[in-house]
C-alpha atoms as a PDB file:
ATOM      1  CA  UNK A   1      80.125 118.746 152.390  1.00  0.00           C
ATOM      2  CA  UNK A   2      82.709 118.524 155.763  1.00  0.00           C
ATOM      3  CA  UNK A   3      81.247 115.689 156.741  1.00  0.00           C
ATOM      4  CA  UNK A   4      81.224 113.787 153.607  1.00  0.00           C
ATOM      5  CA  UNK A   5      84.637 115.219 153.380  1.00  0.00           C
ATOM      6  CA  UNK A   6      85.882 113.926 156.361  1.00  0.00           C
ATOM      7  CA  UNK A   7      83.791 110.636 156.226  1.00  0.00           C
ATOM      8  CA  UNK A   8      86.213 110.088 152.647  1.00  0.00           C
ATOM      9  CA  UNK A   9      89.305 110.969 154.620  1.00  0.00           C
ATOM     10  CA  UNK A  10      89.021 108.742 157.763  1.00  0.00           C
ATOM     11  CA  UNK A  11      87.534 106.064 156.294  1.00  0.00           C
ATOM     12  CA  UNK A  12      88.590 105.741 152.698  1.00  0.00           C
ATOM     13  CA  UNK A  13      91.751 107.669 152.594  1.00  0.00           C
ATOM     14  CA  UNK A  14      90.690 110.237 149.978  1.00  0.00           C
ATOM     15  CA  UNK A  15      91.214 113.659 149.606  1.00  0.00           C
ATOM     16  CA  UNK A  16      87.492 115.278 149.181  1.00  0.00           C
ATOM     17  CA  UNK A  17      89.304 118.292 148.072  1.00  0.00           C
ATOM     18  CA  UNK A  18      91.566 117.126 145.495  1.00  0.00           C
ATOM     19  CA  UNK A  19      89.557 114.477 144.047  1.00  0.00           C
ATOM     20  CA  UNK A  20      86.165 115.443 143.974  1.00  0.00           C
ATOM     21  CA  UNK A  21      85.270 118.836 144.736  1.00  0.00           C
ATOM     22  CA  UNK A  22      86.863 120.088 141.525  1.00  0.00           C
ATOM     23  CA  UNK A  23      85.076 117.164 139.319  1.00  0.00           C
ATOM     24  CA  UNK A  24      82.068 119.187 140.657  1.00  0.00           C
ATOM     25  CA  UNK A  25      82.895 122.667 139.974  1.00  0.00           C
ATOM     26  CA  UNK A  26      84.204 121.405 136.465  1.00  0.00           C
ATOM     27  CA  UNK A  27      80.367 120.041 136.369  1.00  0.00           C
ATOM     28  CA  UNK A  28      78.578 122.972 137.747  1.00  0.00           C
ATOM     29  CA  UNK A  29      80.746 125.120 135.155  1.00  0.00           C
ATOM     30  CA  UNK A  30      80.118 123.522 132.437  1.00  0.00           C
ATOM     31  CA  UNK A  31      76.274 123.214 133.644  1.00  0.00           C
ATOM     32  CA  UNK A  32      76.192 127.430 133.543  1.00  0.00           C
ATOM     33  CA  UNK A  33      78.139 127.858 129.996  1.00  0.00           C
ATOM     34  CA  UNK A  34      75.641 125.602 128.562  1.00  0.00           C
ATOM     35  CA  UNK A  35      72.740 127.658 129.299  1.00  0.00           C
ATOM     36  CA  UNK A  36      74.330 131.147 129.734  1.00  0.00           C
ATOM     37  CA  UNK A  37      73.687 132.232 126.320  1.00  0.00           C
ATOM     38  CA  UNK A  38      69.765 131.223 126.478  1.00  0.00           C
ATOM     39  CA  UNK A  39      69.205 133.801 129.767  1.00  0.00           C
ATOM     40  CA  UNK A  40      71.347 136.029 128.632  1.00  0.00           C
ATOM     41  CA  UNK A  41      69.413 136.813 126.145  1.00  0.00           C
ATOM     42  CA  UNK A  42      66.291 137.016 128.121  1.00  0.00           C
ATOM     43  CA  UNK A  43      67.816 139.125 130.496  1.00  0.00           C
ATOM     44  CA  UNK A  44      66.811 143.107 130.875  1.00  0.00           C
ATOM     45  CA  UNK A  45      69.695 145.431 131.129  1.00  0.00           C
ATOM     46  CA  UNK A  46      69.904 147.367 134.012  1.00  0.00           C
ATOM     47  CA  UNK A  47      68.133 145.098 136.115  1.00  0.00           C
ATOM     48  CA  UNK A  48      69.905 143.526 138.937  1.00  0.00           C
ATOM     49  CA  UNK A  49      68.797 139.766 139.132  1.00  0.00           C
ATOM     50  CA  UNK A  50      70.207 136.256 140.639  1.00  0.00           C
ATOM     51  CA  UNK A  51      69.306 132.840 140.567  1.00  0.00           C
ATOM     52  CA  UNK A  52      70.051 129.951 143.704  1.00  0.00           C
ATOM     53  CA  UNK A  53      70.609 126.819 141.780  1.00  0.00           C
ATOM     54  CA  UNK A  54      70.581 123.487 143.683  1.00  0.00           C
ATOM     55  CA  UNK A  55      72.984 120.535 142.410  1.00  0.00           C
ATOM     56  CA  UNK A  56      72.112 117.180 143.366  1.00  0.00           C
ATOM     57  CA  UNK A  57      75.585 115.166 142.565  1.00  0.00           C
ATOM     58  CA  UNK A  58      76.347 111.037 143.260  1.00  0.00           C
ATOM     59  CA  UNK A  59      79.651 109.885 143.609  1.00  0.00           C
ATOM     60  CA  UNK A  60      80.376 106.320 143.045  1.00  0.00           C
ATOM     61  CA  UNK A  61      83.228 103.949 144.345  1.00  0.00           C
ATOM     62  CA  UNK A  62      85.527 104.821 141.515  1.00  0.00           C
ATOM     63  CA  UNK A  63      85.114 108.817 142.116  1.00  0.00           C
ATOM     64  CA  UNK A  64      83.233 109.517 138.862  1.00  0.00           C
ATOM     65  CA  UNK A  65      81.035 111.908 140.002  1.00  0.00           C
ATOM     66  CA  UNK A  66      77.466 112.104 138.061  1.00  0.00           C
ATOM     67  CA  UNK A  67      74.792 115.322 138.201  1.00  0.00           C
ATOM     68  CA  UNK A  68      71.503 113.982 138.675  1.00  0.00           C
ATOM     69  CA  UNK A  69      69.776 117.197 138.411  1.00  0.00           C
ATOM     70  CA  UNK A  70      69.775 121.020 138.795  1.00  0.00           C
ATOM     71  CA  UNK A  71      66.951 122.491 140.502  1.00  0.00           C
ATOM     72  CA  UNK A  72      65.934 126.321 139.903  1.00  0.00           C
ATOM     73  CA  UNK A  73      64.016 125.896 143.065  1.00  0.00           C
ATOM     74  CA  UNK A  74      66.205 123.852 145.504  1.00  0.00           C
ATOM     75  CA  UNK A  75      64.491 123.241 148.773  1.00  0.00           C
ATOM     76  CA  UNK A  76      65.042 124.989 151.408  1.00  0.00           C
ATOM     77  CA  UNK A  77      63.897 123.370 154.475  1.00  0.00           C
ATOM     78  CA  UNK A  78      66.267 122.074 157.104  1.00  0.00           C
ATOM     79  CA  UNK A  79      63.839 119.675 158.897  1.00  0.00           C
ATOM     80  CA  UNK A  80      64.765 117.447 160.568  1.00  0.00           C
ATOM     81  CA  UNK A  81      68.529 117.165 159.561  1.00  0.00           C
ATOM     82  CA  UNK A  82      71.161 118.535 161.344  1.00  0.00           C
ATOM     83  CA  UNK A  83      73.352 119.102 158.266  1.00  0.00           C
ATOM     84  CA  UNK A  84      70.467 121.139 156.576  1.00  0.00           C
ATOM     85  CA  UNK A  85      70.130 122.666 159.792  1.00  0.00           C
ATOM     86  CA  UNK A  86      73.883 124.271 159.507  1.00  0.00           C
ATOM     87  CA  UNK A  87      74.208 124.422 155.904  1.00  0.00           C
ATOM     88  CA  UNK A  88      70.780 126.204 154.359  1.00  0.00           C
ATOM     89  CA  UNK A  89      71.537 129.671 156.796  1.00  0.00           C
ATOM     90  CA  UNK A  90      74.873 130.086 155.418  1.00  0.00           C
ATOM     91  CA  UNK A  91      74.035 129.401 151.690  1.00  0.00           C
ATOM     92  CA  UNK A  92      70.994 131.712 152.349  1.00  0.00           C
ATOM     93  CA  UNK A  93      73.751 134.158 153.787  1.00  0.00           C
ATOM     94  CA  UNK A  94      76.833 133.947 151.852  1.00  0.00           C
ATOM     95  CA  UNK A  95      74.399 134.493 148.561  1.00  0.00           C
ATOM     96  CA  UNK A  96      72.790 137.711 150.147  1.00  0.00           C
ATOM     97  CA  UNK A  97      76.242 139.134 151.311  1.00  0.00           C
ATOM     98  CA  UNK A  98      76.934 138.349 147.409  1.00  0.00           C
ATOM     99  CA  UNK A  99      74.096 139.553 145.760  1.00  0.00           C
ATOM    100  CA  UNK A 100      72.449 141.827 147.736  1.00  0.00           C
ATOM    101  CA  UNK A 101      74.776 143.319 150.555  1.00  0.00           C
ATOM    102  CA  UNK A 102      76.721 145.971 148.188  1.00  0.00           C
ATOM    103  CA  UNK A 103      73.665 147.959 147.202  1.00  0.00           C
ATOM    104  CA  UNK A 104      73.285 148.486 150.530  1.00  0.00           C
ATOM    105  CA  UNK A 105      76.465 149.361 151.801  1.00  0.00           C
ATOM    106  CA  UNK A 106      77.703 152.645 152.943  1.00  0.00           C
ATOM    107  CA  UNK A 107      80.850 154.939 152.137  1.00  0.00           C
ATOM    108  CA  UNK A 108      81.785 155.241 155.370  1.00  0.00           C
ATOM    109  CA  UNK A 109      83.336 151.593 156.535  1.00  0.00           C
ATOM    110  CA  UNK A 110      81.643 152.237 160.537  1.00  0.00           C
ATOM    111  CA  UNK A 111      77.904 152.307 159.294  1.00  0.00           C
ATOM    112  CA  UNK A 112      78.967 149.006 157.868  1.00  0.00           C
ATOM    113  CA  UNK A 113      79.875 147.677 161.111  1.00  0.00           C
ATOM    114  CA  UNK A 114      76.988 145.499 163.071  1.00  0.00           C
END
């Protein structure tokens, strides 16, 4: 995402930020209000469950950005790209320090220190 950010700002003058990335969340939001009613339904109460979603997006010349798909199993294999290679480990982390992380975490704020 930086460097297509950066790629749009140096060489086409256009704010990633401003202009696309919220096209995108306006997608992805939309994506997740479509089908929230369906698994919430079909989900058990008390249970403690989350779901990685991959978004494949295109953006053309205009900006109009399209989804080409949502996977329930994105891959997660960072061979051989370098981006992949920076990006997967702190998906893969930010989502367990969301999801997982406060179950385990302790009263007493130096047991949480590493």
């Amino acid at each position: 995402q930086k460097d297509f950010a950066q790629y749009l700002e140096n060489y086409k003058n256009i704010d990633f930020y401003k202009e696309i990335y919220p096209k995108m969340k306006e997608i992805i939001q939309n994506t997740l209000e479509a089908f929230w009613n369906k698994i919430n339904k079909n989900i058990c109460k008390g249970l403690n469950q989350f779901e990685l979603l991959g978004y494949d997006f295109m953006v053309d010349e205009n900006l109009k950005v399209y989804l080409i798909e949502v996977n329930t199993n994105p891959c997660l294999d960072t061979q051989p790209c370098a981006l992949l290679q920076r990006l997967i480990p702190a998906v893969l982390d930010q989502t367990f320090k969301i999801c997982i992380d406060p179950f385990f975490s302790s009263a007493d704020p130096k047991k949480q220190e590493h």
